[in-house]
N, C-alpha and C. Protein backbone atom coordinates (compact mmCIF):
# COMPACT_ATOMS: atom_id res chain seq x y z
N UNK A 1 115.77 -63.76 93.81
CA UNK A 1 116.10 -62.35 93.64
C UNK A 1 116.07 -62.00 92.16
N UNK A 2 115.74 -60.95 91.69
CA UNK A 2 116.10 -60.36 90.40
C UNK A 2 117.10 -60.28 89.54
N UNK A 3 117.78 -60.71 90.26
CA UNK A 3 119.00 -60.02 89.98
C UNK A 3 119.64 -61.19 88.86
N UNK A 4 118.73 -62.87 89.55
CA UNK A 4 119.50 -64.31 89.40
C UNK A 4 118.40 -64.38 88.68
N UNK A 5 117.47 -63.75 88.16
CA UNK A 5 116.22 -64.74 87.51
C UNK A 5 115.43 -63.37 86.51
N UNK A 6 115.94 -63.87 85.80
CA UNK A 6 115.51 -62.81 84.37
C UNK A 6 114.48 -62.78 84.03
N UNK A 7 113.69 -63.65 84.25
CA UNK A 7 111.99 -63.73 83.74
C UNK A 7 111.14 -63.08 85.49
N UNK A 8 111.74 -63.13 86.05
CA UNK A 8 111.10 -61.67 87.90
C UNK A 8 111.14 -60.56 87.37
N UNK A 9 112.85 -60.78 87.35
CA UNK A 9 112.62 -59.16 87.17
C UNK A 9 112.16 -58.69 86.19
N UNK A 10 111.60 -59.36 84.78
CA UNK A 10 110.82 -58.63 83.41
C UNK A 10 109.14 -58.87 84.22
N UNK A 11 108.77 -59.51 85.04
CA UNK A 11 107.70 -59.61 85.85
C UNK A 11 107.85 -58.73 86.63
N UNK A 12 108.67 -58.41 87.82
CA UNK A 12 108.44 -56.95 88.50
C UNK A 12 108.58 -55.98 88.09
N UNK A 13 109.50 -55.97 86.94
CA UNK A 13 110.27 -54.32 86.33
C UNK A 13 109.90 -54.12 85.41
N UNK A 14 109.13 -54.82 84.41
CA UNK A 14 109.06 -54.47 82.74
C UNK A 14 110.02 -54.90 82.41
N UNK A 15 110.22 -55.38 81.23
CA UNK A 15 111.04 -55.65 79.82
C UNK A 15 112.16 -55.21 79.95
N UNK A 16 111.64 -53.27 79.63
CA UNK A 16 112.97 -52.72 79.23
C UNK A 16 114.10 -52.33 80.70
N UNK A 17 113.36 -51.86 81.68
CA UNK A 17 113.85 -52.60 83.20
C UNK A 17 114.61 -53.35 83.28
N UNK A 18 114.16 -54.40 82.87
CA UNK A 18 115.01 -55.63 83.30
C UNK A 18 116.50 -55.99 82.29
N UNK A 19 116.04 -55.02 81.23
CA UNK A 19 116.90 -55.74 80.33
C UNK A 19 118.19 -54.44 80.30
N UNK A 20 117.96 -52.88 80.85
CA UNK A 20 118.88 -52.24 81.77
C UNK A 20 119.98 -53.00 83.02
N UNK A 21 119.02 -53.32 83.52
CA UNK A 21 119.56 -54.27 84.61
C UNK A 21 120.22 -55.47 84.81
N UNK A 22 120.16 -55.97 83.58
CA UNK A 22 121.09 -56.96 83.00
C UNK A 22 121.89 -56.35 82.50
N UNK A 23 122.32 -55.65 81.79
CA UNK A 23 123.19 -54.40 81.08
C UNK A 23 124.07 -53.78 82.29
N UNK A 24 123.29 -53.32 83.48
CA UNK A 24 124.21 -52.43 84.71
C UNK A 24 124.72 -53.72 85.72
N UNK A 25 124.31 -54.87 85.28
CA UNK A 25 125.04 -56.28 86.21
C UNK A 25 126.30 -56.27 85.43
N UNK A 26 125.99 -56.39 84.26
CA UNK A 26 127.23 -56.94 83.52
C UNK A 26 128.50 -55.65 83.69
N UNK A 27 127.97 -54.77 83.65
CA UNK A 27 129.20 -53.63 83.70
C UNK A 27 129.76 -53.82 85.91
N UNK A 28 128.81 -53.93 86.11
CA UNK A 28 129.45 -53.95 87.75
C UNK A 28 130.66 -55.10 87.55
N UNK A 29 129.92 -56.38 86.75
CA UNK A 29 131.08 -57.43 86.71
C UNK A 29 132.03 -56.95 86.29
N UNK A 30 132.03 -56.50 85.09
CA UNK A 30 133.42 -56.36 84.30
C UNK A 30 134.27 -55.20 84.93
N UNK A 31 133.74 -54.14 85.84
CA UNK A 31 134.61 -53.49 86.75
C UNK A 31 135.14 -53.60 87.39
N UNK A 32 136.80 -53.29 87.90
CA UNK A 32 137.30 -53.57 88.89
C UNK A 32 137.64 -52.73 89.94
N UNK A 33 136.54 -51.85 90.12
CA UNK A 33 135.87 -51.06 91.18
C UNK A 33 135.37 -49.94 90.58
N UNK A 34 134.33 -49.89 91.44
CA UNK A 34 133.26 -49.01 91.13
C UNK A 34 133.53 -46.94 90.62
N UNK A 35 134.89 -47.00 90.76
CA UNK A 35 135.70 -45.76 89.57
C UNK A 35 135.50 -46.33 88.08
N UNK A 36 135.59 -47.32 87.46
CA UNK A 36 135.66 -47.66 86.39
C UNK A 36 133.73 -47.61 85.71
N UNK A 37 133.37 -47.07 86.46
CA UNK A 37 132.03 -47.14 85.94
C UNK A 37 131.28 -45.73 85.58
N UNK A 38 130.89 -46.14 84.05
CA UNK A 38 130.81 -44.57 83.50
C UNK A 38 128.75 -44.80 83.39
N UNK A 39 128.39 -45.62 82.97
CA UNK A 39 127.13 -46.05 82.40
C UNK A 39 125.98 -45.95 83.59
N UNK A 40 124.88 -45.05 83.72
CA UNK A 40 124.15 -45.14 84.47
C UNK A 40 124.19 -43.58 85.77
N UNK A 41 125.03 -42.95 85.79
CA UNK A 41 125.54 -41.95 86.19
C UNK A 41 125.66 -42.50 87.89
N UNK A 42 126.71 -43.12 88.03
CA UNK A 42 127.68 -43.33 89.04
C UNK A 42 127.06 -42.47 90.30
N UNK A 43 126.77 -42.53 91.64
CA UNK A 43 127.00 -41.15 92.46
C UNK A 43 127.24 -41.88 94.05
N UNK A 44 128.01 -41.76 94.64
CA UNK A 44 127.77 -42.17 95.95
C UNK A 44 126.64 -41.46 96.56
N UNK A 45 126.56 -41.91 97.54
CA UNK A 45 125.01 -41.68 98.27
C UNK A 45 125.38 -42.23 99.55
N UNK A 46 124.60 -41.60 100.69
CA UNK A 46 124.15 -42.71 102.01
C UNK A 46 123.11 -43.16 102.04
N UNK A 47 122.88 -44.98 102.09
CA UNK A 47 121.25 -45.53 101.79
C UNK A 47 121.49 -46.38 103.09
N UNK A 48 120.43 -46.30 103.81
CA UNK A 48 120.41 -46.84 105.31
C UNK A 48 121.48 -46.64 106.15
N UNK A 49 122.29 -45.37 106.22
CA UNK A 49 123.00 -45.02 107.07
C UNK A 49 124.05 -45.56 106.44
N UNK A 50 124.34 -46.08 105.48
CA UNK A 50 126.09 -46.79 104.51
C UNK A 50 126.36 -46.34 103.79
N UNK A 51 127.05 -46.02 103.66
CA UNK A 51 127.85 -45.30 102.15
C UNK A 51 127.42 -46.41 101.36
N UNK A 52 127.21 -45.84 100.12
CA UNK A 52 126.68 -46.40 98.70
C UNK A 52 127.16 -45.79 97.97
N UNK A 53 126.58 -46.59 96.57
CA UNK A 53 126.34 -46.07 95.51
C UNK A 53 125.27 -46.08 94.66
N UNK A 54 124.77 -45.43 93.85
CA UNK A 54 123.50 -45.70 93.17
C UNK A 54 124.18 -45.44 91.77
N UNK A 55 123.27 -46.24 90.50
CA UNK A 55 123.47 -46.21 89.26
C UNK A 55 121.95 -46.12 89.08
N UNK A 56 121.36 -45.47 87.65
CA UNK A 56 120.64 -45.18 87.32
C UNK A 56 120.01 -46.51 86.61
N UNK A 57 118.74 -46.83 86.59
CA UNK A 57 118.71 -48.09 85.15
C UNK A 57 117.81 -46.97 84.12
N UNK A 58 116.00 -47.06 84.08
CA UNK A 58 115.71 -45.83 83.40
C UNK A 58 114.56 -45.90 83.85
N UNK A 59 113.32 -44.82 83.82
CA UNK A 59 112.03 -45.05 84.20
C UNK A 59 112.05 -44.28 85.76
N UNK A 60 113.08 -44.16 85.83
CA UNK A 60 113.48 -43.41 87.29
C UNK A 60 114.01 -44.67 88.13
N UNK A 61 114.24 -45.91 87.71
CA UNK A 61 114.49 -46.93 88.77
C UNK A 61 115.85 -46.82 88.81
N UNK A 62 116.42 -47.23 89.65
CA UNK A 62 118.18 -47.28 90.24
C UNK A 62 118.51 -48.25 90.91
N UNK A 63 119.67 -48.80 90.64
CA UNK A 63 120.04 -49.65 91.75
C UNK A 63 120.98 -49.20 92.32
N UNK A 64 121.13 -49.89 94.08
CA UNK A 64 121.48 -49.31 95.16
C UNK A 64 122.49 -50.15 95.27
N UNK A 65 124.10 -49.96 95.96
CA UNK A 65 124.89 -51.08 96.73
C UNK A 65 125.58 -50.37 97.35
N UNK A 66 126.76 -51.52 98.29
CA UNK A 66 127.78 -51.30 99.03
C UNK A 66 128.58 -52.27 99.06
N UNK A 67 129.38 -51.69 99.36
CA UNK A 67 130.92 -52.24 99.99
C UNK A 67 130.35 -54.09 100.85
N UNK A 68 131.00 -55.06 100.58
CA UNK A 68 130.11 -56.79 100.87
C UNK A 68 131.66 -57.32 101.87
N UNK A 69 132.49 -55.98 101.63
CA UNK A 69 134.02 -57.10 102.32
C UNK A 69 133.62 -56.84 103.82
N UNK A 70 133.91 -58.10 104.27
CA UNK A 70 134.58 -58.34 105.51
C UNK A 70 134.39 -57.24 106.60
N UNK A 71 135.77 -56.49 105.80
CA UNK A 71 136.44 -55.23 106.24
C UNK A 71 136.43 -54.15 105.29
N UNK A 72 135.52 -53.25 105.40
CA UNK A 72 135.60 -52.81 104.17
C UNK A 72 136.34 -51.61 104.29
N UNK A 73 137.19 -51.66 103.13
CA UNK A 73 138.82 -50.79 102.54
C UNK A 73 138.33 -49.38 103.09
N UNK A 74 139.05 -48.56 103.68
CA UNK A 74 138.77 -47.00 104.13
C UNK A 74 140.04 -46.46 103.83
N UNK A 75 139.25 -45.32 103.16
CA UNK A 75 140.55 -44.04 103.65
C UNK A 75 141.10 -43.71 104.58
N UNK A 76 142.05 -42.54 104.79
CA UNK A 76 142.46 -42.32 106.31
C UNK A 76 141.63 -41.43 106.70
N UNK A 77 140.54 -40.51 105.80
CA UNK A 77 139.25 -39.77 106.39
C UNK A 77 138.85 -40.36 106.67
N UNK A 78 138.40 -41.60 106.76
CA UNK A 78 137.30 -42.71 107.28
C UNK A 78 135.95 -43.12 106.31
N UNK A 79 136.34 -42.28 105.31
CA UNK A 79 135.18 -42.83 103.88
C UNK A 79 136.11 -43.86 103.33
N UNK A 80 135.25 -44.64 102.53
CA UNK A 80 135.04 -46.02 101.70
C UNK A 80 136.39 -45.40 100.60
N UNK A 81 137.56 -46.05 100.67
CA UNK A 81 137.99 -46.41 99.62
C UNK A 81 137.56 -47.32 98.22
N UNK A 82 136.78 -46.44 97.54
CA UNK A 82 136.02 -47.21 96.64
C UNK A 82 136.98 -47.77 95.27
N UNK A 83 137.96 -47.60 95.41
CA UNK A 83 139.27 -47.62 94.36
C UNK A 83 139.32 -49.37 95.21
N UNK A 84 139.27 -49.54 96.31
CA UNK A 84 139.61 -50.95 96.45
C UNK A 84 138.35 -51.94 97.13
N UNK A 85 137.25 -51.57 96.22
CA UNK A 85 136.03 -52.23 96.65
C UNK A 85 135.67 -53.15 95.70
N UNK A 86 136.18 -54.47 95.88
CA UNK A 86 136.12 -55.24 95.04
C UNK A 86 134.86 -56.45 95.24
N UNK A 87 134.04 -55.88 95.86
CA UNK A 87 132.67 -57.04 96.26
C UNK A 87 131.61 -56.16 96.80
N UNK A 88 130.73 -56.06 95.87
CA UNK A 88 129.57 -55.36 96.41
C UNK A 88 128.10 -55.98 96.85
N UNK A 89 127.21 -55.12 97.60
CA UNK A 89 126.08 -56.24 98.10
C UNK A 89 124.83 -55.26 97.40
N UNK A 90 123.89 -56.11 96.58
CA UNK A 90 122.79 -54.93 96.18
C UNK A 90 121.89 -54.84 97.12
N UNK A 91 121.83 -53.18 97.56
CA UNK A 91 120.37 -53.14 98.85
C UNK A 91 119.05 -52.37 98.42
N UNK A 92 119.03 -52.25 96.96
CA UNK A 92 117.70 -51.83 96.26
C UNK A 92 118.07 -51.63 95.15
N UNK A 93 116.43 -51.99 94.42
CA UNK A 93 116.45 -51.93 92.94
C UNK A 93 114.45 -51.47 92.82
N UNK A 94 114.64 -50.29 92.80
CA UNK A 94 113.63 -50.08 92.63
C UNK A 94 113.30 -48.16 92.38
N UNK A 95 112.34 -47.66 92.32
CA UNK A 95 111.78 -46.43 91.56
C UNK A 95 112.65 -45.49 92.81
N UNK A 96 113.15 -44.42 92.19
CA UNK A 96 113.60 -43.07 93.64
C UNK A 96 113.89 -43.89 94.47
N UNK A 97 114.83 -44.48 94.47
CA UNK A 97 114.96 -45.34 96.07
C UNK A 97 115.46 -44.41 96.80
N UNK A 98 116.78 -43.82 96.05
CA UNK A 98 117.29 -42.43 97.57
C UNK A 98 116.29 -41.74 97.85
N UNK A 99 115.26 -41.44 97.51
CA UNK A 99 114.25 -40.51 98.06
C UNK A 99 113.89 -41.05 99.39
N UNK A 100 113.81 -42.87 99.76
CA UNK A 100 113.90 -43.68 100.94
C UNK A 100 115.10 -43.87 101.74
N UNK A 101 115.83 -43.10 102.34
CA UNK A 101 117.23 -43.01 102.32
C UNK A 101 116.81 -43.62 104.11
């Protein structure tokens, strides 16, 4: 995956791609949920019918995730408590992906 191997993704993504994307890994790490994230312009989204989120990298590419728990934390509306989403799963990294929703 790209995500684990830095010399792919400067092979699938370009350089400066990849080297965004190392930049928007490291901030997912150091967050302790996805409120704490200012870099990339944050937005929930629905991508394959799941609540998500998308962050921007640049070039128009974005990466896509969700909620990876178990059980994943809900409000009492029944949306994603994203205040207690502490494990996310990436489900795209690539150009307009919400445009593929």
């Amino acid at each position: 995956m790209i995500c684990e191997n830095e010399e792919k993704a400067k092979e699938d993504l370009g350089e400066a791609t990849a080297d965004k994307l190392k930049s928007r890994l490291a901030d997912l790490l150091a967050a302790k949920n996805v409120n704490e994230l200012f870099a990339g312009f944050p937005e929930e989204i629905t991508f394959q019918s799941q609540p998500s989120y998308k962050l921007d990298l640049i070039e128009k590419y974005q990466i896509i995730f969700c909620s990876n728990h178990n059980k994943t934390p809900l409000l009492s509306s029944g949306n994603v408590d994203w205040n207690n989403v502490s494990y996310i799963k990436i489900q795209a990294i690539d150009k307009n992906v919400t445009e593929f929703k």
